[in-house]
N, C-alpha and C. Protein backbone atom coordinates (compact mmCIF):
# COMPACT_ATOMS: atom_id res chain seq x y z
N UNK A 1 199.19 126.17 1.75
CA UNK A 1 198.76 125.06 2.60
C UNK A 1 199.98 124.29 3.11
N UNK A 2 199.87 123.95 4.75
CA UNK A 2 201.42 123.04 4.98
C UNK A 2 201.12 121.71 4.69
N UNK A 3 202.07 121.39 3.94
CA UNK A 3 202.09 120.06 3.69
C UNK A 3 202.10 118.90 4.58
N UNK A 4 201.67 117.93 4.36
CA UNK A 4 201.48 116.62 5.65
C UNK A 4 203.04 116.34 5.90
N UNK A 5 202.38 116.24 7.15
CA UNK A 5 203.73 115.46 7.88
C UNK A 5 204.51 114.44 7.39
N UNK A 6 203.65 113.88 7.31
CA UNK A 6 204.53 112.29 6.25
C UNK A 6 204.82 112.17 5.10
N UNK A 7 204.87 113.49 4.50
CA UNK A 7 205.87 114.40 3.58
C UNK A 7 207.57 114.31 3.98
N UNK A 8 207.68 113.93 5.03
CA UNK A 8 209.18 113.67 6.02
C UNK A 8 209.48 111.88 5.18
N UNK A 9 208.84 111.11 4.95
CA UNK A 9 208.90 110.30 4.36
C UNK A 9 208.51 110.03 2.86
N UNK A 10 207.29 110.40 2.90
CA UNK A 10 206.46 110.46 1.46
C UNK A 10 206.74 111.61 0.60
N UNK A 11 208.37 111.43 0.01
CA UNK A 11 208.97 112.04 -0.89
C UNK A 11 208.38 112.20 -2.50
N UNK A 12 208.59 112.85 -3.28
CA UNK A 12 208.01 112.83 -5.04
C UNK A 12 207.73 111.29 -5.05
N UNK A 13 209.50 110.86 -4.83
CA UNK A 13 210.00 109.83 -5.44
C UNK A 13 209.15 108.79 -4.53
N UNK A 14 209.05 108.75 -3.48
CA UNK A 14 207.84 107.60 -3.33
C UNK A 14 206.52 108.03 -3.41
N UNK A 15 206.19 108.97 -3.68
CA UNK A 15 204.72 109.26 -3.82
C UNK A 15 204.09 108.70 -5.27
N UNK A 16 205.71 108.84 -5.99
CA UNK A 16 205.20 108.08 -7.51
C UNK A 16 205.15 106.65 -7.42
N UNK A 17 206.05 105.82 -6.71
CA UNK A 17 205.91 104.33 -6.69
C UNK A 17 204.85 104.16 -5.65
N UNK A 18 203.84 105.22 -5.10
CA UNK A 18 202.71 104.71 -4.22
C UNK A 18 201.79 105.09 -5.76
N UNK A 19 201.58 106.17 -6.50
CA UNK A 19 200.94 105.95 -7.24
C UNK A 19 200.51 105.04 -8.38
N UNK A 20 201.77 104.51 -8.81
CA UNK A 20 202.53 103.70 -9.56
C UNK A 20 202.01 102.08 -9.01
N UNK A 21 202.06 101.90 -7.87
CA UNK A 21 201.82 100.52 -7.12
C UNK A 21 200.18 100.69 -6.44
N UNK A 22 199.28 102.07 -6.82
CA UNK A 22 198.04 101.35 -6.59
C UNK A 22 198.02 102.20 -4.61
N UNK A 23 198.31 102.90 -3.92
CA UNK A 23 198.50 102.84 -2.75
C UNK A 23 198.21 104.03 -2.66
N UNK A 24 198.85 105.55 -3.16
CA UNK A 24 198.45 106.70 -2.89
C UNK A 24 196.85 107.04 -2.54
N UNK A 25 196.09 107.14 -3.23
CA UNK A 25 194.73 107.16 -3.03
C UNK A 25 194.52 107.11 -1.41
N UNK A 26 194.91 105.83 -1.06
CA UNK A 26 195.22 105.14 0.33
C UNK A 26 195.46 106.47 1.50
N UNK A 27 196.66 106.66 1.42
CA UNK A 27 197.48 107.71 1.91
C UNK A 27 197.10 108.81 2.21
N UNK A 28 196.34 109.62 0.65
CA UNK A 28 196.27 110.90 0.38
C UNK A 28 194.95 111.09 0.88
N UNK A 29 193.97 110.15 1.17
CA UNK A 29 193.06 110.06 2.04
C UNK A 29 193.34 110.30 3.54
N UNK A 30 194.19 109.61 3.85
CA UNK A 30 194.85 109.37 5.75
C UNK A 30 195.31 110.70 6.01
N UNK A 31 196.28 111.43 4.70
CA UNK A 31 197.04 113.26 5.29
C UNK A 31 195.61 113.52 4.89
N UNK A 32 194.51 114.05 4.43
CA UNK A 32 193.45 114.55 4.66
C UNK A 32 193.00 114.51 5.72
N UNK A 33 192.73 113.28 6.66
CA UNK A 33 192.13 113.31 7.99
C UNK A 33 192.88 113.88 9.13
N UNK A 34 194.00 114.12 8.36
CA UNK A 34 195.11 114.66 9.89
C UNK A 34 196.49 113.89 9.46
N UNK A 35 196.39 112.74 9.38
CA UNK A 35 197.55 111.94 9.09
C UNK A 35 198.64 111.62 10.27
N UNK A 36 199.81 111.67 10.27
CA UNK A 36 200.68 111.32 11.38
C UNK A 36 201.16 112.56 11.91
N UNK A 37 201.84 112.61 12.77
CA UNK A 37 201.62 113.15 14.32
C UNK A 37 203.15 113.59 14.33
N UNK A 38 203.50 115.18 14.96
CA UNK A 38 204.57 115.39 14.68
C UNK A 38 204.73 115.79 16.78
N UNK A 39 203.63 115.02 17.23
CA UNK A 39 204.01 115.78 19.03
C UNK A 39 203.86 113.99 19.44
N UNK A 40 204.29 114.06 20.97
CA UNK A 40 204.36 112.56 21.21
C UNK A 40 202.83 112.36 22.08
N UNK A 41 202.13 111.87 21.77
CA UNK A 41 200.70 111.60 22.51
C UNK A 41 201.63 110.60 23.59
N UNK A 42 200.24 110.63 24.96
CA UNK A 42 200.76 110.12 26.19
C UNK A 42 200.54 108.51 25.59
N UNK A 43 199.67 108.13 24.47
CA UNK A 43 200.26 106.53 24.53
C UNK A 43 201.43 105.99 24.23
N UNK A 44 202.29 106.60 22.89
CA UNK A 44 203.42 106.44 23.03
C UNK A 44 204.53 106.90 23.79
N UNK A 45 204.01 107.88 24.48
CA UNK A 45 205.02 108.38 25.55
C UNK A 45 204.87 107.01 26.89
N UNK A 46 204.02 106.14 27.08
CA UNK A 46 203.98 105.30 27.40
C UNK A 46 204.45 104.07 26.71
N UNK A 47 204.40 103.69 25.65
CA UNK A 47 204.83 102.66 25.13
C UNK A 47 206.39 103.03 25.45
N UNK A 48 207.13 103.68 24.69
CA UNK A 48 208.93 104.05 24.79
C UNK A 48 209.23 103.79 25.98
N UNK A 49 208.54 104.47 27.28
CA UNK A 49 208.61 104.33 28.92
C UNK A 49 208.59 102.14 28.79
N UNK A 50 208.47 102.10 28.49
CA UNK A 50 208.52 100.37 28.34
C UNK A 50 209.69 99.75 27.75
N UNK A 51 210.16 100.66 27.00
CA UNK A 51 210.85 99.73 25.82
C UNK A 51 212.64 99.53 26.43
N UNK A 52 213.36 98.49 26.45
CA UNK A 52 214.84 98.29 26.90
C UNK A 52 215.24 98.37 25.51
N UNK A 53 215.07 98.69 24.35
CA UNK A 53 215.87 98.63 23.37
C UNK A 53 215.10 99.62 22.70
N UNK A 54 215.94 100.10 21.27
CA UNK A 54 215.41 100.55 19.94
C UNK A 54 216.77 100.66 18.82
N UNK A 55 216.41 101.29 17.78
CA UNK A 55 217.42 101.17 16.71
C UNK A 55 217.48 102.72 16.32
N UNK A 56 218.89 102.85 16.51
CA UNK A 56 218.89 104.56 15.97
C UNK A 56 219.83 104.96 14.66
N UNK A 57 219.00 105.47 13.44
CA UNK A 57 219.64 105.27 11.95
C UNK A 57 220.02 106.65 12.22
N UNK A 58 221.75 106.98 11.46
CA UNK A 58 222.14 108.34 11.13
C UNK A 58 222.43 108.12 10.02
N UNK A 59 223.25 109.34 8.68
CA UNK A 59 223.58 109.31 8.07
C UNK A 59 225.20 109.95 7.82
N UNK A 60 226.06 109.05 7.22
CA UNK A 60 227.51 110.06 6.95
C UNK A 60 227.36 110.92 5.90
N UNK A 61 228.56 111.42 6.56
CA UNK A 61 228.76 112.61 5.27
C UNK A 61 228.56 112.32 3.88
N UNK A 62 229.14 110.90 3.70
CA UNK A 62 228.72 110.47 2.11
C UNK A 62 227.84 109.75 1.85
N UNK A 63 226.66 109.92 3.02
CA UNK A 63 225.00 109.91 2.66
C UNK A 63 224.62 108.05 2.79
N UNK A 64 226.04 107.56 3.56
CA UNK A 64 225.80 106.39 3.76
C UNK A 64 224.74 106.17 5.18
N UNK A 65 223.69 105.51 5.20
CA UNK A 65 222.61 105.13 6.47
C UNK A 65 224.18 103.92 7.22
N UNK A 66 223.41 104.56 8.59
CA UNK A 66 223.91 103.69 9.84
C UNK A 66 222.42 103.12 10.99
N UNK A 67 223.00 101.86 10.88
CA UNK A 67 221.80 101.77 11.99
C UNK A 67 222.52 100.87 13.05
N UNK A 68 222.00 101.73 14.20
CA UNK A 68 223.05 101.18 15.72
C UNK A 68 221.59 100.44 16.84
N UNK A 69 221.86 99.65 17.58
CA UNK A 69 221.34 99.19 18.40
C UNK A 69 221.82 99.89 19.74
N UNK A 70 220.43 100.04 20.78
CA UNK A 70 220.71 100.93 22.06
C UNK A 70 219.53 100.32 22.78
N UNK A 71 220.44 99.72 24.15
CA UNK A 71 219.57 98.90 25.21
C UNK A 71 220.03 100.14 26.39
N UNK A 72 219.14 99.27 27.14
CA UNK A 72 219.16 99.86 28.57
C UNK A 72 218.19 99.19 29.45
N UNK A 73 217.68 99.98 30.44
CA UNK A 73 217.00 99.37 31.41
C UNK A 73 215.49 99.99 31.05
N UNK A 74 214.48 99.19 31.04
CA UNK A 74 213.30 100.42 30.77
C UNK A 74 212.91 101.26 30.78
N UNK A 75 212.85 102.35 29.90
CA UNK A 75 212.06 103.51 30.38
C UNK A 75 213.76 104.66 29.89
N UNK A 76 215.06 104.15 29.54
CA UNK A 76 215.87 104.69 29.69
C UNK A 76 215.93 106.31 28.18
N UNK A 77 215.18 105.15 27.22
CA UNK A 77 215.02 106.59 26.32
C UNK A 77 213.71 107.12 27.07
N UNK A 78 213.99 108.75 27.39
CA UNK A 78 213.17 109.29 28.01
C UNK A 78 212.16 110.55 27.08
N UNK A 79 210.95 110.43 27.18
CA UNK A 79 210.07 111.67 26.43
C UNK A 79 210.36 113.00 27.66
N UNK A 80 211.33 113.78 27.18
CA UNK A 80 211.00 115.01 28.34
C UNK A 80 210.45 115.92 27.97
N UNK A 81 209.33 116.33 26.91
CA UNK A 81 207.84 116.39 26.40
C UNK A 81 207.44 116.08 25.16
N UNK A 82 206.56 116.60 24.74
CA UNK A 82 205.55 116.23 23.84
C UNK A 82 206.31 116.32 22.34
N UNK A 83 207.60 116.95 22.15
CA UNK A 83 208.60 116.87 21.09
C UNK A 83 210.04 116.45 21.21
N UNK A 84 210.61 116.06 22.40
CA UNK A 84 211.84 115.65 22.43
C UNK A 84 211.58 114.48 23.30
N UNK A 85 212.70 113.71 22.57
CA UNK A 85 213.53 112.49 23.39
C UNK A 85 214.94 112.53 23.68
N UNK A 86 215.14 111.67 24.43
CA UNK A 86 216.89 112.10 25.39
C UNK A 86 217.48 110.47 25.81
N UNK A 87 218.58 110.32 25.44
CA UNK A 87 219.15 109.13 26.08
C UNK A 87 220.85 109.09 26.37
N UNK A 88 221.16 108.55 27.65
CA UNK A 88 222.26 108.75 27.93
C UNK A 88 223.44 107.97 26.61
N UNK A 89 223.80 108.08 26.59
CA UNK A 89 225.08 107.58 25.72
C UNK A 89 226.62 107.60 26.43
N UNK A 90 226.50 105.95 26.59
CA UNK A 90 227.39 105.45 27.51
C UNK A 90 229.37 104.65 26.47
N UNK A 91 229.94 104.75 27.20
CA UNK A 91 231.13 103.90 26.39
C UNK A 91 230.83 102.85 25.94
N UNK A 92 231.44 102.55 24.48
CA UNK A 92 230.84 101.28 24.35
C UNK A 92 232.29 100.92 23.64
N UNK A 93 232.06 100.69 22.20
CA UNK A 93 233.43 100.03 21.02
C UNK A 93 234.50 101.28 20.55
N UNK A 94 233.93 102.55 20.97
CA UNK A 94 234.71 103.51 20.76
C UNK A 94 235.08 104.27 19.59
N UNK A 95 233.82 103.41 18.86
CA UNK A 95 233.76 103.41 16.92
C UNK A 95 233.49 105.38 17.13
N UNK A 96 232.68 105.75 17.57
CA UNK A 96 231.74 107.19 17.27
C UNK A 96 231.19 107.21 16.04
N UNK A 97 230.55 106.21 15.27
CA UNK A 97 230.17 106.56 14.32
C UNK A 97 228.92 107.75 14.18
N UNK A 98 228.20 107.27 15.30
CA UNK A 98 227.13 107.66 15.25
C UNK A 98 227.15 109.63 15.91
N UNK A 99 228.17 109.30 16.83
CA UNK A 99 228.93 110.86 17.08
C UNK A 99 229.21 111.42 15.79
N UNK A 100 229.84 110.71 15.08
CA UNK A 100 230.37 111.55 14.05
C UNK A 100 229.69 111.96 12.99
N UNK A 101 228.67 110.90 12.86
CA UNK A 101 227.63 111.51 11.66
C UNK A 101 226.47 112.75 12.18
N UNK A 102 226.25 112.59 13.40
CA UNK A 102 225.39 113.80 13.95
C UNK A 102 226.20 115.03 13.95
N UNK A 103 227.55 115.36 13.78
CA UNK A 103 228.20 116.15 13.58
C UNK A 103 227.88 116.84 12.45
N UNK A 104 227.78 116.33 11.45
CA UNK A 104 227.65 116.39 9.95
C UNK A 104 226.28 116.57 9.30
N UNK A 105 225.11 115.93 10.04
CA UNK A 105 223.89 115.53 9.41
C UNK A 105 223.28 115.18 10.83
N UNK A 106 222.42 116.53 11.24
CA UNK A 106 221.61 116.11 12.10
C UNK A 106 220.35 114.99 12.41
N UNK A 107 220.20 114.69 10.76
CA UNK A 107 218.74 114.09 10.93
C UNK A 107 218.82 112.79 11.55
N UNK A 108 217.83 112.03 11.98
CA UNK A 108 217.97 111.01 12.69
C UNK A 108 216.52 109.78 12.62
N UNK A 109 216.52 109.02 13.01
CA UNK A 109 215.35 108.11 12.94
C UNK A 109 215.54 107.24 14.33
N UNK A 110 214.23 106.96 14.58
CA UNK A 110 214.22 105.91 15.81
C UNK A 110 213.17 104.88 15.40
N UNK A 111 213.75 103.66 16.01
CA UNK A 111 212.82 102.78 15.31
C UNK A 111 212.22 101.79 16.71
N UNK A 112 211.35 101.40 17.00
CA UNK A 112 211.07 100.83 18.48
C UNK A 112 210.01 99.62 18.41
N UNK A 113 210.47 98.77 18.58
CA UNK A 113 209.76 97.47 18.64
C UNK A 113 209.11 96.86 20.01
N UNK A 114 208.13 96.28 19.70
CA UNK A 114 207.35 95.52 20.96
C UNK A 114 207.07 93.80 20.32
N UNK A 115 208.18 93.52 20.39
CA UNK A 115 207.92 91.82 20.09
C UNK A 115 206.57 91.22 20.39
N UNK A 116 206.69 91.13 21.87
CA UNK A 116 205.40 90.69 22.61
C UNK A 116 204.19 91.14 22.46
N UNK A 117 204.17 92.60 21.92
CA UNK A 117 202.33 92.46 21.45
C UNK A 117 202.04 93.21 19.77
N UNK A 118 203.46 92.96 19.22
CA UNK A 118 203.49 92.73 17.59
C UNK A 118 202.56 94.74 17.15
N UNK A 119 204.32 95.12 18.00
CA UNK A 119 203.69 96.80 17.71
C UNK A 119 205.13 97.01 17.10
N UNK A 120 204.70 98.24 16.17
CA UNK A 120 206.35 99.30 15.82
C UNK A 120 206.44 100.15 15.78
N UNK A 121 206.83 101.30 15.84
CA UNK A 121 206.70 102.91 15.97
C UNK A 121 207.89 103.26 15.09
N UNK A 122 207.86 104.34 14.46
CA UNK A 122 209.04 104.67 13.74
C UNK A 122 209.07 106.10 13.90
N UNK A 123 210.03 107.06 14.23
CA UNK A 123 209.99 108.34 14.48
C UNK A 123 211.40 108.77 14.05
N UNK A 124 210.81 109.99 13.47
CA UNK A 124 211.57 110.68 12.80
C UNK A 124 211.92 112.01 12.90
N UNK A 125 213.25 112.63 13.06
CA UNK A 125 213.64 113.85 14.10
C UNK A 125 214.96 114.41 13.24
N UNK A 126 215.68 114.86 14.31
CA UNK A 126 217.06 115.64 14.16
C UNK A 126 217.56 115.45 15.70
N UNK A 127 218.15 114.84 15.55
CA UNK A 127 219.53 114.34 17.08
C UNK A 127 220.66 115.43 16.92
N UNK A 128 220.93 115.75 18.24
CA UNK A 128 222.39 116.65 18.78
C UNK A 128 222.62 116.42 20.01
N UNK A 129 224.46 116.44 20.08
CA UNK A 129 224.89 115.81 20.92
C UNK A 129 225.45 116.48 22.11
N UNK A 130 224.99 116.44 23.54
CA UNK A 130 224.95 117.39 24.69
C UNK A 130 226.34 116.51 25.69
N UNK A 131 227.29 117.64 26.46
CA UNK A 131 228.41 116.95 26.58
C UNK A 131 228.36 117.19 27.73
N UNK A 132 228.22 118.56 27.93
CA UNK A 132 228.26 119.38 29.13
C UNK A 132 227.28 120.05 30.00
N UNK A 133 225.99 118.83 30.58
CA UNK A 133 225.08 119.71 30.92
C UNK A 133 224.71 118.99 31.95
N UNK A 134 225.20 119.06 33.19
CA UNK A 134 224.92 118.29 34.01
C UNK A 134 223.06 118.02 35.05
N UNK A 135 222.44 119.14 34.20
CA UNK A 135 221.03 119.43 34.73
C UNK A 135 220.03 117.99 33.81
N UNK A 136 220.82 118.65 32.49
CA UNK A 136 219.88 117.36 31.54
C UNK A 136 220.44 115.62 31.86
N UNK A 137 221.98 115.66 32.51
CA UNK A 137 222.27 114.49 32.26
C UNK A 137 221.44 114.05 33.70
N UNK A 138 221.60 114.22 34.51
CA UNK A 138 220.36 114.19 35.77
C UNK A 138 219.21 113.37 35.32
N UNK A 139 218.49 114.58 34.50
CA UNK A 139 217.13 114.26 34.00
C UNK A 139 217.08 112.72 33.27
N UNK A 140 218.18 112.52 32.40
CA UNK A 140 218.06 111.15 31.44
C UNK A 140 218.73 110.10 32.32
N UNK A 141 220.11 110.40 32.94
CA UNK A 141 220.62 108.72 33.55
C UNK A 141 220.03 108.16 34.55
N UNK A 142 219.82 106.94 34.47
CA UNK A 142 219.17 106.71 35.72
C UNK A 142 220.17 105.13 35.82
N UNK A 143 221.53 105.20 35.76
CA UNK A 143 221.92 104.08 35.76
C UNK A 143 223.44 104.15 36.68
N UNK A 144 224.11 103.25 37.08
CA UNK A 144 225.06 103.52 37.93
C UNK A 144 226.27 104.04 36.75
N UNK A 145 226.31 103.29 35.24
CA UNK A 145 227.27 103.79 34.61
C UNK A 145 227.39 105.39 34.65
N UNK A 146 228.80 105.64 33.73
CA UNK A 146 229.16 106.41 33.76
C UNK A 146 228.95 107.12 32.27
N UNK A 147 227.78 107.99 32.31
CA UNK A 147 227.52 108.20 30.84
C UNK A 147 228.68 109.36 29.82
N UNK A 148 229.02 109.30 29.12
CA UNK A 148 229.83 110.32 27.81
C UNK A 148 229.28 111.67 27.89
N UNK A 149 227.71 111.34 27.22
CA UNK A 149 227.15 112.10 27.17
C UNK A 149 225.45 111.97 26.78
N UNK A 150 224.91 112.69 26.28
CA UNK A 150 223.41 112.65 26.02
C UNK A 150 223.24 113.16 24.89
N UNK A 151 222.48 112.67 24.01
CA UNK A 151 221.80 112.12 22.37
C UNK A 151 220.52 113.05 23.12
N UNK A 152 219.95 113.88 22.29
CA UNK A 152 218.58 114.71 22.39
C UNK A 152 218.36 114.62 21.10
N UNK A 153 216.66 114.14 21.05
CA UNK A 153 216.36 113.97 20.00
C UNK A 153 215.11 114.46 19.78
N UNK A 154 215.17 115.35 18.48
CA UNK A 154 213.91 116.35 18.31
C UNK A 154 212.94 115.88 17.36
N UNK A 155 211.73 115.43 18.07
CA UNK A 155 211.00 114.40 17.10
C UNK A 155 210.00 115.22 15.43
N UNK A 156 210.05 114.94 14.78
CA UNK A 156 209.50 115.84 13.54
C UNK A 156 208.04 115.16 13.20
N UNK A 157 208.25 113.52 12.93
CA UNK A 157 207.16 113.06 12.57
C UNK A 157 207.02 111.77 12.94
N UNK A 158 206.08 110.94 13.58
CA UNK A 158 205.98 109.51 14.20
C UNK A 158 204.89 108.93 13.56
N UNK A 159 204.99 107.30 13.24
CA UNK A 159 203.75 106.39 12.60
C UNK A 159 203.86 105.50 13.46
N UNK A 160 202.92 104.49 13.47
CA UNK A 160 202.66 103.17 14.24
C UNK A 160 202.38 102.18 12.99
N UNK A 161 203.50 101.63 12.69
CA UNK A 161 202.62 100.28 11.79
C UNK A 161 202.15 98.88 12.41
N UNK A 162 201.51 98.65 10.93
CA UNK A 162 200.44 97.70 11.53
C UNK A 162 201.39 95.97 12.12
N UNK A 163 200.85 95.30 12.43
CA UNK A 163 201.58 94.31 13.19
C UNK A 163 201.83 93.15 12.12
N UNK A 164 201.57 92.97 10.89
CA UNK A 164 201.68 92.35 10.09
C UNK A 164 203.37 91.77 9.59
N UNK A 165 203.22 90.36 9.91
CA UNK A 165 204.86 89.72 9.61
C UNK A 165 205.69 90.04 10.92
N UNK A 166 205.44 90.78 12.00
CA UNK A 166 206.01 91.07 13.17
C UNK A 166 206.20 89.59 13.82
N UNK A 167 207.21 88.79 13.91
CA UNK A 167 207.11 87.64 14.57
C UNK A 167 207.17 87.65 16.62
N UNK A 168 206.25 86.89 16.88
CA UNK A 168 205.81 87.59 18.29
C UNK A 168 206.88 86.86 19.06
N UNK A 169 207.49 87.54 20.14
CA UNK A 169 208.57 86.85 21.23
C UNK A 169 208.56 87.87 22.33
N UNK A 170 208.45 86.51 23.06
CA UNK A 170 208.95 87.44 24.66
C UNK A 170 210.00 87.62 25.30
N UNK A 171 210.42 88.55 26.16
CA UNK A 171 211.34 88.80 26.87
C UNK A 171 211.68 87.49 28.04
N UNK A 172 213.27 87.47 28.29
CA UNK A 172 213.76 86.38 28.53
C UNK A 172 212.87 86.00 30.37
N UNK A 173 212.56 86.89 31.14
CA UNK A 173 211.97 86.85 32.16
C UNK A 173 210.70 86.15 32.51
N UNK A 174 209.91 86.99 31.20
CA UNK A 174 208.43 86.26 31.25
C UNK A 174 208.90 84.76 30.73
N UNK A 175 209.87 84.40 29.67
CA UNK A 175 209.64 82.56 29.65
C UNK A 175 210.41 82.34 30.66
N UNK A 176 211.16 82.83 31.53
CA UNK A 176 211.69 82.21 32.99
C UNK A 176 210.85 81.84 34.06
N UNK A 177 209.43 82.64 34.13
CA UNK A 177 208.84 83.15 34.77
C UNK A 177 207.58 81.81 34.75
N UNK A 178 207.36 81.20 33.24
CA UNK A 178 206.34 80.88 32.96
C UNK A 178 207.16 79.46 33.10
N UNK A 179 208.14 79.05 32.88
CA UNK A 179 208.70 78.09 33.38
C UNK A 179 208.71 77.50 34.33
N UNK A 180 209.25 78.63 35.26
CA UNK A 180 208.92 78.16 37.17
C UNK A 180 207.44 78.01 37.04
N UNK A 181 206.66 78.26 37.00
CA UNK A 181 205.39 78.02 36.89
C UNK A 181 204.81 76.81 36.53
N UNK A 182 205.37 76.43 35.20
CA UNK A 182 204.90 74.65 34.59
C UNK A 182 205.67 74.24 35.23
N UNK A 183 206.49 74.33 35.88
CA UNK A 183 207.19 73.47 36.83
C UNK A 183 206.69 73.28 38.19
N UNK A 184 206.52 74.33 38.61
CA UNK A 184 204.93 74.06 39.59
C UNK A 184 204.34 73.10 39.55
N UNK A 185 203.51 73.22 38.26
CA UNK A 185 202.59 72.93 38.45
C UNK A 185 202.07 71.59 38.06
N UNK A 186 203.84 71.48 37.78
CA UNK A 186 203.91 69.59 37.48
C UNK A 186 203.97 68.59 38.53
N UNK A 187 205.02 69.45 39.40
CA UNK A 187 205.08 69.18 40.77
C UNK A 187 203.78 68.75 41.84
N UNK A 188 202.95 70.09 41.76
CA UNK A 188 201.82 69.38 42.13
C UNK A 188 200.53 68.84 41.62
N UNK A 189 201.05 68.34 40.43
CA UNK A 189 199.96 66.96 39.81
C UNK A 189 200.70 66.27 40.36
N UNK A 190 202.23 65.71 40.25
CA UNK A 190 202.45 64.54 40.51
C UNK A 190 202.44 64.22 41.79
N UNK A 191 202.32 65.14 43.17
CA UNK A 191 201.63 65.23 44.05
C UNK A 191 199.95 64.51 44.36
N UNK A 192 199.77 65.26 43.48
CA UNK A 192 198.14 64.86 44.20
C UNK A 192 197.76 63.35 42.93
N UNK A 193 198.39 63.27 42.67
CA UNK A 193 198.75 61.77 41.60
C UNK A 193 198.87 60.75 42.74
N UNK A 194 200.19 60.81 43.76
CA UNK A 194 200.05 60.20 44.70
C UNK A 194 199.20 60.28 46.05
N UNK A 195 198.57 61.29 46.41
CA UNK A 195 197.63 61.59 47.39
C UNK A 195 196.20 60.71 46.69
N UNK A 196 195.87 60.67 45.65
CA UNK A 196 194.82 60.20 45.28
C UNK A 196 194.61 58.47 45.88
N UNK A 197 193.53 58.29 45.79
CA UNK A 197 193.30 56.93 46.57
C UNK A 197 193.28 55.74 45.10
N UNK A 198 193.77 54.58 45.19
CA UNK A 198 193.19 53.91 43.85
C UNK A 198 191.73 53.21 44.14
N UNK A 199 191.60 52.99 42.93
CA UNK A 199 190.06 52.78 42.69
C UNK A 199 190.10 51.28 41.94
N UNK A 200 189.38 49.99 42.72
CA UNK A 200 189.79 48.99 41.63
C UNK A 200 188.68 48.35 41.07
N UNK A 201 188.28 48.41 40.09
CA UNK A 201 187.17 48.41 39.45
C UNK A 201 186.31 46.57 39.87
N UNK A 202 185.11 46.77 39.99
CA UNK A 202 184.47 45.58 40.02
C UNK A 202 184.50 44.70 39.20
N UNK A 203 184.77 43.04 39.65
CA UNK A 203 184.84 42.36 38.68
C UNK A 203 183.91 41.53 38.93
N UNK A 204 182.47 41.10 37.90
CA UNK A 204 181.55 40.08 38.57
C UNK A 204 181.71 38.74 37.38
N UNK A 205 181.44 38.13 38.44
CA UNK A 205 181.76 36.59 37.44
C UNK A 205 180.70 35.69 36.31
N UNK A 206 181.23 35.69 35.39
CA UNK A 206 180.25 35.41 34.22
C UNK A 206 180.10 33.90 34.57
C-alpha cells in the first residue's frame, strides 16, 4: 500500500508526539479520505498567481534549515503545471546560500501567506537550479530586471492550514486606497454641512 502523502511530513517521530498528544486518530482518519495533495489544483494555482511574496526553506550540508524571503510582482512564482513551480532568481546580497544548499540537498519547502484573508499553504518539493535556458527563463521573468537564473521547483506534497492566530493585514495600497476614500468622504460631509440650510427652533412664550 503507498503510503500518504503527508508521510513527507508525518515522520515516526511525529506520528508518535501526534499519538502521544491525543491528535493521530485525527490525521489517520484525513490520509484515509485521500489526505493532502501531491498535484497543484487550479485553486491554489490561483491563490500563488496572487501572491508578491513567500518564504523558501533549504537545508546545508550540515543539515542546518535556511529560510529566505522572495518578493516580486504578483503572480511572479509561476505554476507551469499541475507539479512544478518556477521563479526567476534575481541579484540580490550575493550570500548564495540558498544556491549553495540546493547544490547539496535538493529538498525544499515553500511557505505562502495571505494576510488579508488569514490563509497559508505550505508545499513541499525538491528545487534545482536552471542557468542556461533561455526558453524557461522567458516562461518565468516577467520583469525588466536582469535575472541569474531560475529556481524550479518540483512540488511533492501541499496543505492549507487553518486560519487560526493568522493576524489579518493588508497590503500597503488597499489602506492607501481606503484612505483617499475617508478622505472623500469627509470632504463631502463637510460640504453638504455647509450647503445645509439652518433650522431655528421655535420659541413660544410662557
Amino acid at each position: 500500500m503507498k503510503p500518504p502523502i503527508s508521510d513527507i511530513a508525518f515522520t515516526p517521530a511525529v506520528k508518535f508526539q501526534q499519538e502521544r498528544l491525543g491528535s493521530r486518530e485525527a490525521y489517520a482518519s484525513l490520509e484515509e479520505k485521500g489526505g493532502w495533495k501531491d498535484r497543484l489544483s487550479q485553486d491554489l494555482k490561483d491563490f500563488i498567481a496572487e501572491r508578491d511574496s513567500f518564504y523558501l526553506a533549504t537545508v546545508s550540508s550540515e543539515g542546518y534549515p535556511y529560510i529566505q524571503h522572495r518578493g516580486g510582482e504578483k503572480g511572479f512564482l509561476k505554476a507551469l503545471d499541475e507539479t512544478t513551480l518556477a521563479f526567476a532568481d534575481f541579484s540580490g546580497n550575493r550570500q548564495y546560500i540558498t544556491v549553495g544548499n540546493l547544490s547539496g540537498n535538493n529538498r525544499a519547502f515553500i511557505f505562502l501567506m495571505d494576510y488579508e484573508n488569514r490563509r497559508r499553504v505550505k508545499i513541499w518539493g525538491r528545487a534545482r537550479i536552471v542557468e542556461s535556458d533561455p526558453h524557461l527563463m522567458g516562461r518565468v521573468v516577467n520583469s525588466d530586471h536582469l535575472a541569474e537564473r531560475v529556481i524550479v521547483f518540483t512540488v511533492e506534497a501541499w496543505d492549507v492550514n487553518c486560519p487560526k492566530h493568522i493576524p489579518r493585514r493588508y497590503p500597503h495600497d488597499h489602506i492607501q486606497s481606503l484612505t483617499e476614500e475617508i478622505k472623500r468622504l469627509q470632504e463631502e460631509n463637510r460640504m453638504l454641512r455647509r450647503e445645509a440650510p439652518v433650522t431655528v427652533p421655535n420659541r413660544q412664550k410662557i
